[in-house]
Structure formats: C-alpha cells, structure tokens
C-alpha atoms as a PDB file:
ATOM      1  CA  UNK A   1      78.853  48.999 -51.198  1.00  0.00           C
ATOM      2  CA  UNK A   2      80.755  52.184 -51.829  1.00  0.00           C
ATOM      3  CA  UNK A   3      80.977  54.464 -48.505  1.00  0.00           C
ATOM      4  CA  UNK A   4      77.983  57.220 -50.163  1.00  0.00           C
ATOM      5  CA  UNK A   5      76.042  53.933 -50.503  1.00  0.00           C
ATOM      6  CA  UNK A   6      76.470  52.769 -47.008  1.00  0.00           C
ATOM      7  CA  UNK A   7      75.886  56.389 -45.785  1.00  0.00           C
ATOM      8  CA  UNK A   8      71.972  56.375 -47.532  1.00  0.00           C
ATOM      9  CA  UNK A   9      71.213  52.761 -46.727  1.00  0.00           C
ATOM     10  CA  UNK A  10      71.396  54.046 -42.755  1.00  0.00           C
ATOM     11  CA  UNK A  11      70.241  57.587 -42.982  1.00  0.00           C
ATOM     12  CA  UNK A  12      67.301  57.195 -45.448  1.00  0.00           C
ATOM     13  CA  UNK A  13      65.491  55.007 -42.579  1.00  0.00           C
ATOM     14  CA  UNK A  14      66.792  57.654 -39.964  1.00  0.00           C
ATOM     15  CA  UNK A  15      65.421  60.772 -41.873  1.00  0.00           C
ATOM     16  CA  UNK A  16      62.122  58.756 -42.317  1.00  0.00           C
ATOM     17  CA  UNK A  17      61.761  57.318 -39.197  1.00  0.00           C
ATOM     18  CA  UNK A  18      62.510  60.783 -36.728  1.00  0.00           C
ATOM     19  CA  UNK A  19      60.191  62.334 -39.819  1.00  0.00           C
ATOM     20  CA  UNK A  20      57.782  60.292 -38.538  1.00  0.00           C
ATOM     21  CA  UNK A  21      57.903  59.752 -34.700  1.00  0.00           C
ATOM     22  CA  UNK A  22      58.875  63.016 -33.684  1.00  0.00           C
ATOM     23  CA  UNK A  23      57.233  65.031 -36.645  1.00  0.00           C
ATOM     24  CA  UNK A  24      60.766  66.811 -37.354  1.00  0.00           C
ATOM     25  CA  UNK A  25      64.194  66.037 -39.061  1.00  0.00           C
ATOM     26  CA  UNK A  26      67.059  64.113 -36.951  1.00  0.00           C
ATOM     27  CA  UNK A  27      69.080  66.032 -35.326  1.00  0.00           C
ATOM     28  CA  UNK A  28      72.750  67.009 -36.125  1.00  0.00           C
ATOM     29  CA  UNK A  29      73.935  65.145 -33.995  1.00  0.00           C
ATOM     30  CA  UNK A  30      72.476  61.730 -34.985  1.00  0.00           C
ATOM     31  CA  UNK A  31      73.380  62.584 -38.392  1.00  0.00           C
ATOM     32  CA  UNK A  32      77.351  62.951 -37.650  1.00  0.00           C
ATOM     33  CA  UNK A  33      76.890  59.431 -35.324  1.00  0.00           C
ATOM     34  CA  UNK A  34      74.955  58.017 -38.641  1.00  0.00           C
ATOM     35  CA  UNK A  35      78.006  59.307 -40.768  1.00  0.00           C
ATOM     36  CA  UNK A  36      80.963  57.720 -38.429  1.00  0.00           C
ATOM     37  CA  UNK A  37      79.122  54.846 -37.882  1.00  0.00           C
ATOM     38  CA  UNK A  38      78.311  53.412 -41.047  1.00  0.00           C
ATOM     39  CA  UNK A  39      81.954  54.328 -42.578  1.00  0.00           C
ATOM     40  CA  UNK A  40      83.668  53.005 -39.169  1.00  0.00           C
ATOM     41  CA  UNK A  41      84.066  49.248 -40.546  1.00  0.00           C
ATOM     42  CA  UNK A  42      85.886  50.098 -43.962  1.00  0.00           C
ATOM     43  CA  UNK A  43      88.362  52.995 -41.820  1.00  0.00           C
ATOM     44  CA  UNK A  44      89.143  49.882 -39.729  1.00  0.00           C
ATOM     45  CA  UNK A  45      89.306  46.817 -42.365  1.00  0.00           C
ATOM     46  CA  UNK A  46      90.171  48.341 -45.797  1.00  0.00           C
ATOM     47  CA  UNK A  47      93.794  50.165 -44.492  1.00  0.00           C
ATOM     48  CA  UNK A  48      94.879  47.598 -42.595  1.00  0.00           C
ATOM     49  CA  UNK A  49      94.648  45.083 -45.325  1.00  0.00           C
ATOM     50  CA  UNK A  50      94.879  47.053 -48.758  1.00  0.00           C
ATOM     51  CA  UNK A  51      97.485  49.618 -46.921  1.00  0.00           C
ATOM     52  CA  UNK A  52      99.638  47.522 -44.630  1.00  0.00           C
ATOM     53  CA  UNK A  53      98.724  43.979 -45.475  1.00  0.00           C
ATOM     54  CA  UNK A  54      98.431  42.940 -41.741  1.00  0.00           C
ATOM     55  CA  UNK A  55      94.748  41.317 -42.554  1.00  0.00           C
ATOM     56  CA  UNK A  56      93.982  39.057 -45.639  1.00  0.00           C
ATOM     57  CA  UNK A  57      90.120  41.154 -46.390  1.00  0.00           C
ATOM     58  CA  UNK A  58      89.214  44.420 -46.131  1.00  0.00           C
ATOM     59  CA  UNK A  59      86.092  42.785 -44.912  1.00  0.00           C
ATOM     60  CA  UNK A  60      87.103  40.806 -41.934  1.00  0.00           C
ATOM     61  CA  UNK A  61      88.007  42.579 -38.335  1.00  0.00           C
ATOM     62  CA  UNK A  62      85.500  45.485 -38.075  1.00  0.00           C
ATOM     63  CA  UNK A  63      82.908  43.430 -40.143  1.00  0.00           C
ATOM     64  CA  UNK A  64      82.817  40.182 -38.555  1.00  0.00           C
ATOM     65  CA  UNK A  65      79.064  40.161 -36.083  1.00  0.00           C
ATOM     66  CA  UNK A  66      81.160  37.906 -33.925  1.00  0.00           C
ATOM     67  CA  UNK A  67      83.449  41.059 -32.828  1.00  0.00           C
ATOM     68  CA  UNK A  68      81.549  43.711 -33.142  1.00  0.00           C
ATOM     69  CA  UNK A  69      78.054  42.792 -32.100  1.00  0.00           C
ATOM     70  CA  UNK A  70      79.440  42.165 -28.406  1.00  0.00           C
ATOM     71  CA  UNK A  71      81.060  45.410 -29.016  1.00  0.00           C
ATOM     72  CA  UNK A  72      78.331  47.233 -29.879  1.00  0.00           C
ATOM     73  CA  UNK A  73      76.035  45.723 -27.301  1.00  0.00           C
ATOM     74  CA  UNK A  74      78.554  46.641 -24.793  1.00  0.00           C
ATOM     75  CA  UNK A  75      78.832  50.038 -25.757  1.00  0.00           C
ATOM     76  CA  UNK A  76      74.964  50.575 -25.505  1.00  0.00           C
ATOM     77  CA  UNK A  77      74.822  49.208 -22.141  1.00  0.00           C
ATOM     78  CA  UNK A  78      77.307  51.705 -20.651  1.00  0.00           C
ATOM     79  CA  UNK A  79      75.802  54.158 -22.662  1.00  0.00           C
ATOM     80  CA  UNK A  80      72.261  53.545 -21.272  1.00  0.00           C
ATOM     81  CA  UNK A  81      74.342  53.845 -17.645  1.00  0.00           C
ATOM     82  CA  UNK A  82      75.179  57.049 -18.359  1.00  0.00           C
ATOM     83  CA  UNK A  83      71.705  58.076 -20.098  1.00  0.00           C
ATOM     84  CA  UNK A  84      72.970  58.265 -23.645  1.00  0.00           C
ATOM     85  CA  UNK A  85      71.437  54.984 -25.029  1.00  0.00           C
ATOM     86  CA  UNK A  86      68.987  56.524 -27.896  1.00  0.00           C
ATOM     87  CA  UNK A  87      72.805  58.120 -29.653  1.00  0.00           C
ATOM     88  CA  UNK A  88      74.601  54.972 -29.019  1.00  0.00           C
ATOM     89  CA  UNK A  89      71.310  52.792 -30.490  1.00  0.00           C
ATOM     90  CA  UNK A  90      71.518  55.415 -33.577  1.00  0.00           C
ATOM     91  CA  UNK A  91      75.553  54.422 -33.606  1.00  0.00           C
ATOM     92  CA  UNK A  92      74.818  50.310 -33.268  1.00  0.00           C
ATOM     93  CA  UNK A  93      71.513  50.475 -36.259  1.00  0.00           C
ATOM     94  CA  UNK A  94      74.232  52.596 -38.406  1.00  0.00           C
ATOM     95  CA  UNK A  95      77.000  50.526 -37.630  1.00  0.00           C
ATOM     96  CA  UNK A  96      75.271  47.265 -38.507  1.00  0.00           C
ATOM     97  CA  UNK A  97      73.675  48.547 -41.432  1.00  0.00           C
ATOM     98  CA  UNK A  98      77.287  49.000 -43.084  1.00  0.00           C
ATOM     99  CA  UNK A  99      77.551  45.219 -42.931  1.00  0.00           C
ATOM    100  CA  UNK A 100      73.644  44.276 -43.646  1.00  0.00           C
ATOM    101  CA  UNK A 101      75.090  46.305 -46.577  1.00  0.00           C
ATOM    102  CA  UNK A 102      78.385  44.333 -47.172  1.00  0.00           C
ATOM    103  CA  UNK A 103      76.986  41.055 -46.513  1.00  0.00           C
ATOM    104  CA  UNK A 104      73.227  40.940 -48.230  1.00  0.00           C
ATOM    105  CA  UNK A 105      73.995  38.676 -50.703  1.00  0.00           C
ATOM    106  CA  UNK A 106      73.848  35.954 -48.074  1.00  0.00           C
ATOM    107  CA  UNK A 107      70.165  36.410 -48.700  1.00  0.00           C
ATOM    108  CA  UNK A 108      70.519  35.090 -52.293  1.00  0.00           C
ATOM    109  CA  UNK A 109      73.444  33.404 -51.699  1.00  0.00           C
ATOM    110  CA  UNK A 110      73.669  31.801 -48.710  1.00  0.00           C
ATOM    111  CA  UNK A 111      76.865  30.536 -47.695  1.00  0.00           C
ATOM    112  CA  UNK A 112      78.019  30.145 -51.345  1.00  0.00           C
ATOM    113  CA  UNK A 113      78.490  33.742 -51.030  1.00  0.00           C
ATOM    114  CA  UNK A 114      82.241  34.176 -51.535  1.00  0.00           C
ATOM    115  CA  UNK A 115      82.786  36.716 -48.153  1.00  0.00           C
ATOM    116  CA  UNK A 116      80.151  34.294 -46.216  1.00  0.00           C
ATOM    117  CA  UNK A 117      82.701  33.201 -44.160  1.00  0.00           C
ATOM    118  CA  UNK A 118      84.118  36.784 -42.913  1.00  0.00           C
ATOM    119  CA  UNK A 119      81.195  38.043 -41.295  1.00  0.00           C
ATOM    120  CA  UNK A 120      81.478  35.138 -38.987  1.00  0.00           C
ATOM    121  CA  UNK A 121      85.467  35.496 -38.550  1.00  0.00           C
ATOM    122  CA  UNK A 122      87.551  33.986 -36.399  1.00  0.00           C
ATOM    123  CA  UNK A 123      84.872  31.166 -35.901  1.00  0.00           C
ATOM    124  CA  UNK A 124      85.414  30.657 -39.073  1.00  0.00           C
ATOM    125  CA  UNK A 125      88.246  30.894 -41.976  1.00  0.00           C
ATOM    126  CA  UNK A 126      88.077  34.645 -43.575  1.00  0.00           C
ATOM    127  CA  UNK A 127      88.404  34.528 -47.158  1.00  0.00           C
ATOM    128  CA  UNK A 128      90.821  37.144 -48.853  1.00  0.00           C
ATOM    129  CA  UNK A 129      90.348  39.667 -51.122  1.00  0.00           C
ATOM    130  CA  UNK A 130      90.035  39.291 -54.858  1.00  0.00           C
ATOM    131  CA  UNK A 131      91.665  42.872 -55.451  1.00  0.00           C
ATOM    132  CA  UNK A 132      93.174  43.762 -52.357  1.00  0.00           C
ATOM    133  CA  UNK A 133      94.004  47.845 -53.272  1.00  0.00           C
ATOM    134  CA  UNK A 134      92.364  50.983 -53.162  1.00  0.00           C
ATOM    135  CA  UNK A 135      93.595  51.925 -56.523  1.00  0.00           C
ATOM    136  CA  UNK A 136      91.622  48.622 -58.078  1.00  0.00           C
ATOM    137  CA  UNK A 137      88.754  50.178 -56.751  1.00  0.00           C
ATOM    138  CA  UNK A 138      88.997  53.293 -58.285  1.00  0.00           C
ATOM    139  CA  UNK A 139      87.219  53.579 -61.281  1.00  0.00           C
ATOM    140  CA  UNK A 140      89.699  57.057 -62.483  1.00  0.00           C
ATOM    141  CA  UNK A 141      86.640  58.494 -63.608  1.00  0.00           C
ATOM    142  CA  UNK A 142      86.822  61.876 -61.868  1.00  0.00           C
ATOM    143  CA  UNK A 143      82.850  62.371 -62.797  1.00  0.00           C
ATOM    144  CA  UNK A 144      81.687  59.207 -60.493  1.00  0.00           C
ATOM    145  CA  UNK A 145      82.914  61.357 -57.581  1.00  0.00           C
ATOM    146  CA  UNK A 146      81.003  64.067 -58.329  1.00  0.00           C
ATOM    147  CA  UNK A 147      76.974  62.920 -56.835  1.00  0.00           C
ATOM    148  CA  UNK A 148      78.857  61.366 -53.691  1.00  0.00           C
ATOM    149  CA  UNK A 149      81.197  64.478 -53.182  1.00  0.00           C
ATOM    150  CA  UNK A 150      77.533  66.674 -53.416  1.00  0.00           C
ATOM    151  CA  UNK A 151      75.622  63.896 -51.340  1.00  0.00           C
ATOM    152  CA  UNK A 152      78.386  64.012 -48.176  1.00  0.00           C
ATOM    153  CA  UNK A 153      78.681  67.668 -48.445  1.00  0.00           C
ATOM    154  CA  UNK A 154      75.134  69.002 -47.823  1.00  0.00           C
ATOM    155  CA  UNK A 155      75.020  65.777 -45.186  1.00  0.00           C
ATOM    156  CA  UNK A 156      78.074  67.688 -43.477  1.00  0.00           C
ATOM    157  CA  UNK A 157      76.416  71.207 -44.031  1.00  0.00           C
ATOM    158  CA  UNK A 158      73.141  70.216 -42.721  1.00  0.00           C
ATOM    159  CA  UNK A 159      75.391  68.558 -39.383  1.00  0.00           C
ATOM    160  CA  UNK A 160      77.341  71.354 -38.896  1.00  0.00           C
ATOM    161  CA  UNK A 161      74.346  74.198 -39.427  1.00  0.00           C
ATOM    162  CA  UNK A 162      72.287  71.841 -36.780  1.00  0.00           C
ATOM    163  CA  UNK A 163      74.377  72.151 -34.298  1.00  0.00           C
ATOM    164  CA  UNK A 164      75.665  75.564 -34.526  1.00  0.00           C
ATOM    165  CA  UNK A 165      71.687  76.358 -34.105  1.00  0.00           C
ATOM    166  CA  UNK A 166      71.097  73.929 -31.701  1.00  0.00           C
ATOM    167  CA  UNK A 167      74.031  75.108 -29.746  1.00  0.00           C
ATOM    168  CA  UNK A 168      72.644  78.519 -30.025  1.00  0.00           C
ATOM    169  CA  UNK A 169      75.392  80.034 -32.239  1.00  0.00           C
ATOM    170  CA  UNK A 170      73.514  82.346 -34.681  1.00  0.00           C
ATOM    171  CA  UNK A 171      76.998  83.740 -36.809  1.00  0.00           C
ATOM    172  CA  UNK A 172      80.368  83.221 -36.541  1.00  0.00           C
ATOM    173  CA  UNK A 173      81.738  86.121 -34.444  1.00  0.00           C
ATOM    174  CA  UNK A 174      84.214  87.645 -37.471  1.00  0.00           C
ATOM    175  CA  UNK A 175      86.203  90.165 -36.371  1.00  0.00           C
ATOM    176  CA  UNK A 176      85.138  93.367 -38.231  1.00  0.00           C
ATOM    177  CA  UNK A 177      87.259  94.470 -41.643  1.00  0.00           C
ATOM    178  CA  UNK A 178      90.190  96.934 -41.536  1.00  0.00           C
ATOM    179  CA  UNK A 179      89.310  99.930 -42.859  1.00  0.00           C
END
C-alpha cells in the first residue's frame, strides 16, 4: 500500500467508530497519532534499505509482528500507568493496520505470499526486495500525487484547526499592519 492508502485503511474505521460511540468526530489529536502511526513502519524500513542498504526489505524491521507487537504492547502498558492508554490503543490499531495493510495477501496467499516470511522476521528468513528504490516506485506522473497531496492536507488542516480550538486558541495573535 502507498502511505495515503495506509492513512484511510486506519482512519476510515476511526472517523466511523468515534462517529458512532461518542456521537462526534475524533479528535485532533487521535488523528495526528492515526497519521504517525500508520506511516511509522515505512519511515523506519523503506530508508534504511532503499537509502542506505543496511536491511535487505523495506518490509522487514518495523513490519515484522515479532518486534513490534511486544513493542507496542509495551508501550500501552506504560501508557495505561500513566493514564494515557485510549491514545496509545489509537497508536497500536493504527500502527498494526499499516501491516494488516502490507501483509493481507497472506489471506489469499498464505505463506506462498512472496513477503510471508518478513512479517515473522528474525524467526524466520526475510525475503528482499524485488525493486529496492524509491525512484522504482515512483510512477513520474506528477497527476497521481495530486488526490493524496489533497487527502493529507485537509487531514493536517482538520488536526491542526482541532487543536488550536481545543486548546482554546481562537486566531493567531498577528501583530497589527504598519501603517
């Protein structure tokens, strides 16, 4: 999945679900966790093996369940410590969705499917990329940016305005014009 794609399959549910339960939008907040957390994986994987070769997949560290789901269940637990486990179990859904996203072809697949053995790395073998660049990626097409450019920027706009009005900021104080 493209990041735009991994950013809808996790905040479609989230939108729906706080739609919902709490009869209004999510909040801001859970948006911009929603936003790190499902791009987190390919910041991780994709640079360090399409940019500095130090991993054979861009689909191997930050999306193998053996690493991160310990992670992840970690980082709820001290969360829920400190009384912040409903942002960090917004964080975990996200962050797992990215590779329910990655890795759903195991569904049709099973363990035929060629990146099968990545989600389970370093129990087992991680298989390497077929076109390990950013640039084979990129289709050139300047127009196939254009619906995810839109998509992330009202998602930022409606983060930002959320908070500035949850935070109680009405305006930016701008200092008045020269005359």
């Amino acid at each position: 999945m493209r990041p735009p794609e991994h950013l809808a399959f996790a905040l479609i549910p989230l939108i729906g679900y706080t739609l919902v339960r709490y009869r209004r939008p999510p909040t801001g907040y859970a948006m911009l966790y929603v936003v790190l957390a499902t791009q987190l994986p390919d910041l991780i994987d994709k640079p360090l093996a399409w940019t500095f070769g130090i991993i054979p997949s861009g689909r191997m560290l930050a999306h193998s369940i053996v690493l991160s789901g310990p992670l992840l269940c970690l980082g709820y637990l001290l969360a829920l410590r400190r009384g912040r486990g409903r942002p960090a179990a917004v964080f975990s859904l996200a962050y797992l969705s990215h590779l329910v996203g990655d890795f759903y072809p195991i569904l049709t697949q099973g363990t035929d499917y060629y990146f099968f053995p990545n989600l389970f790395w370093p129990l087992l073998e991680a298989n390497p990329d077929h076109t390990p660049s950013f640039a084979a990626h990129f289709s050139g097409d300047l127009s196939s940016l254009l619906v995810p450019l839109v998509m992330f920027s009202l998602v930022m706009c409606y983060i930002v305005g959320d908070i500035l009005w949850r935070s109680g900021t009405k305006r930016a104080d701008l200092p008045s014009p020269p005359l």
